[in-house]
Every structure is written in structure tokens, then in C-alpha cells.
Protein backbone atom coordinates (compact mmCIF):
# COMPACT_ATOMS: atom_id res chain seq x y z
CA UNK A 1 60.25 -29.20 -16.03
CA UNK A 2 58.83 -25.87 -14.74
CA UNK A 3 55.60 -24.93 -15.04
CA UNK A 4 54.06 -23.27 -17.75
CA UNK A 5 50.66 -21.77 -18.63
CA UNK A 6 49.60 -18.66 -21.58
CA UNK A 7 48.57 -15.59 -20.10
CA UNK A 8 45.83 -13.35 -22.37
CA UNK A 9 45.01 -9.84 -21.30
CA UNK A 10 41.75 -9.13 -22.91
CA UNK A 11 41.58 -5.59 -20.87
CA UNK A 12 41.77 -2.53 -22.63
CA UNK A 13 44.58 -1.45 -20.45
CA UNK A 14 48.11 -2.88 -20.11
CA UNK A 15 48.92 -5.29 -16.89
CA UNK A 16 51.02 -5.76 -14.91
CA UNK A 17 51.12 -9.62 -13.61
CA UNK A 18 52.90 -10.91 -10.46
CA UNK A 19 52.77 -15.29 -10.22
CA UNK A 20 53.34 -16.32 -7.01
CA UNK A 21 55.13 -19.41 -6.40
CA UNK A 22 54.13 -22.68 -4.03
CA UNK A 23 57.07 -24.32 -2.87
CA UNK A 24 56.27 -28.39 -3.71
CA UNK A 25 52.32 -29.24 -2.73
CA UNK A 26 51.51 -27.45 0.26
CA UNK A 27 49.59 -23.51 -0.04
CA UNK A 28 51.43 -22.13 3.09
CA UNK A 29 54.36 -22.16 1.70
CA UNK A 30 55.92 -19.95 -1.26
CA UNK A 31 58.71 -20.76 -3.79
CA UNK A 32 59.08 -16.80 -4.88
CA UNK A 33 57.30 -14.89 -8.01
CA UNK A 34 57.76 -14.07 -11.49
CA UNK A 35 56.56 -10.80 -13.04
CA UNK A 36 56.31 -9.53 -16.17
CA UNK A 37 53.77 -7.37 -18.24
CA UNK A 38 50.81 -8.10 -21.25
CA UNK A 39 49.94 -5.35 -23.37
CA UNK A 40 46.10 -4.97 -24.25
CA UNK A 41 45.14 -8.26 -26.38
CA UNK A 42 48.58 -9.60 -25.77
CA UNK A 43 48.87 -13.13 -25.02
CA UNK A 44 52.57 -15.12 -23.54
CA UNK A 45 53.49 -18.47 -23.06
CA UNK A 46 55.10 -18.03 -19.53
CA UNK A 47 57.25 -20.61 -17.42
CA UNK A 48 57.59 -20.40 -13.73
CA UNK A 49 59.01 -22.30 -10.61
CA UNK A 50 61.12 -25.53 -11.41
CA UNK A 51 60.27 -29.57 -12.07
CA UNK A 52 59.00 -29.78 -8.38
CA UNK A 53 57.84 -26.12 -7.86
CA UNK A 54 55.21 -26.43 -10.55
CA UNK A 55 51.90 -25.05 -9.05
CA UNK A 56 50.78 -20.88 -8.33
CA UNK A 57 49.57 -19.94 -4.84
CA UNK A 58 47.96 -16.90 -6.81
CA UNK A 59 48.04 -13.99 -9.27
CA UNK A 60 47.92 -10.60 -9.05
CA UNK A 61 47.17 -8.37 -11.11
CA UNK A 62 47.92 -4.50 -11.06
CA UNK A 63 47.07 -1.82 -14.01
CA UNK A 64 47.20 1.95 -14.34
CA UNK A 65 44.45 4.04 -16.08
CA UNK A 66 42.17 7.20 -15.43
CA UNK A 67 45.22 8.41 -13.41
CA UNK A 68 44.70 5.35 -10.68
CA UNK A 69 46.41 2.55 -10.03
CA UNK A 70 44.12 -0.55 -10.27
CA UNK A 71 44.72 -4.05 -8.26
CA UNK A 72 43.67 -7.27 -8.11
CA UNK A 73 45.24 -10.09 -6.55
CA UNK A 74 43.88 -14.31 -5.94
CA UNK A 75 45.87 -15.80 -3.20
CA UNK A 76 45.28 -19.75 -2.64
CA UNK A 77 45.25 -20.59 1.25
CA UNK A 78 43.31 -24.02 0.99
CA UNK A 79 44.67 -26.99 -1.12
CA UNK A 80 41.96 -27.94 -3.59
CA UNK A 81 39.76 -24.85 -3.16
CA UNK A 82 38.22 -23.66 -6.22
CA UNK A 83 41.08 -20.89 -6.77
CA UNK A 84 43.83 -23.76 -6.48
CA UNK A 85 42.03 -26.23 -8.87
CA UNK A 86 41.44 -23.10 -11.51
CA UNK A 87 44.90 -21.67 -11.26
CA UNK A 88 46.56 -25.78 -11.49
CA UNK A 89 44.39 -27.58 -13.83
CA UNK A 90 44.30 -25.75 -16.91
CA UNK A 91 46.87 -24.27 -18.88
CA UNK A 92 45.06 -20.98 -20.46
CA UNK A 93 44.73 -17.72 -18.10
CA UNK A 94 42.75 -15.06 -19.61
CA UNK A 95 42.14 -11.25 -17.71
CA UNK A 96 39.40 -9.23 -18.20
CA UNK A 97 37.95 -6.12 -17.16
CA UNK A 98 34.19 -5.23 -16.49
CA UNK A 99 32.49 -2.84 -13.55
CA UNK A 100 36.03 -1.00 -12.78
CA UNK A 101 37.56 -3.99 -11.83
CA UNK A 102 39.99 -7.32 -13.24
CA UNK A 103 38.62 -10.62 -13.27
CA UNK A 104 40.35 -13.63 -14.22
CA UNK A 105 39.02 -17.17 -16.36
CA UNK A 106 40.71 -20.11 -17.48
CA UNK A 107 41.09 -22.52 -19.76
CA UNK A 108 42.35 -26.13 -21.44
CA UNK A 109 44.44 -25.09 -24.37
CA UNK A 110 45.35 -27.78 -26.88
């Protein structure tokens, strides 16, 4: 089974959202990326990799408002760092937006 995780985008600006892949266990390697977009207090069930590529090496994150284009991006490069347990033990991402820039929480859901 692939993995899966709900995306929320409590911004008041449309996302763009770009999950990249690990290939099996190891950060310094990549199994590809799935993109796709969450309008403003849009939330999507999304599924990604395969039954053994299960886990994200990061998210970015890129929005355009005020005639800019805004980016964020969290890349994992350590197995078990803070990033890689946040992004690969919960199953609820949520994206906000505070000081003119993204920042991302998560969560358990059900």
C-alpha cells in the first residue's frame, strides 16, 4: 500500500505542493514526487510512492500573491531528525501562513 497522509491549507492563498519521494528507508535517496494544488481552506486525502516507497524526504511548498511568487520547501537529509519523524509519523499535514512566510504542522488524525 502507498502512502497516504491529508493535506490542509489553512493560508489565505492557494498552494501549490510538491511531495518528494524516499526510495525504501534511507534520506539520500529519492523515489520521485507528486504534485498537486489546495485551494485556501481546502483539505485532500493524498497517496504517494508505493507499498515499499512509503515515507517523504520533504515538502515544498510554492504560492503566488501580491504579484510574487512565494516558496517554501523541508528537505529531510538525516534519518530520524525532527523533520523526518514529523513528516512519517503522523498522518495530518496542515500549512499556514504568518510573517510573509509558509509554515507547516502536523498531526494524528483518527
Amino acid at each position: 500500500m502507498a502512502g497516504r497522509k491529508i493535506f490542509t491549507n489553512a493560508t489565505p492563498y492557494k498552494m501549490n505542493v510538491t511531495l518528494v519521494i524516499r526510495k525504501s528507508a534511507d534520506p539520500r535517496d529519492q523515489a520521485g514526487t507528486k504534485d498537486f494544488s489546495l485551494s485556501t481552506g481546502e483539505s485532500s486525502w493524498q497517496e504517494y510512492g508505493n507499498s515499499v516507497d512509503i515515507y517523504l524526504n520533504g515538502v515544498k511548498l510554492a504560492a503566488y500573491f501580491n504579484g510574487e511568487l512565494v516558496g517554501q520547501q523541508y528537505i529531510i537529509i538525516v534519518r530520524g531528525s525532527p523533520l523526518d519523524n514529523q513528516l512519517n509519523m503522523k498522518n495530518g499535514v496542515d500549512f499556514g501562513f504568518a510573517n510573509g512566510s509558509f509554515y507547516m504542522t502536523t498531526r494524528q488524525v483518527g
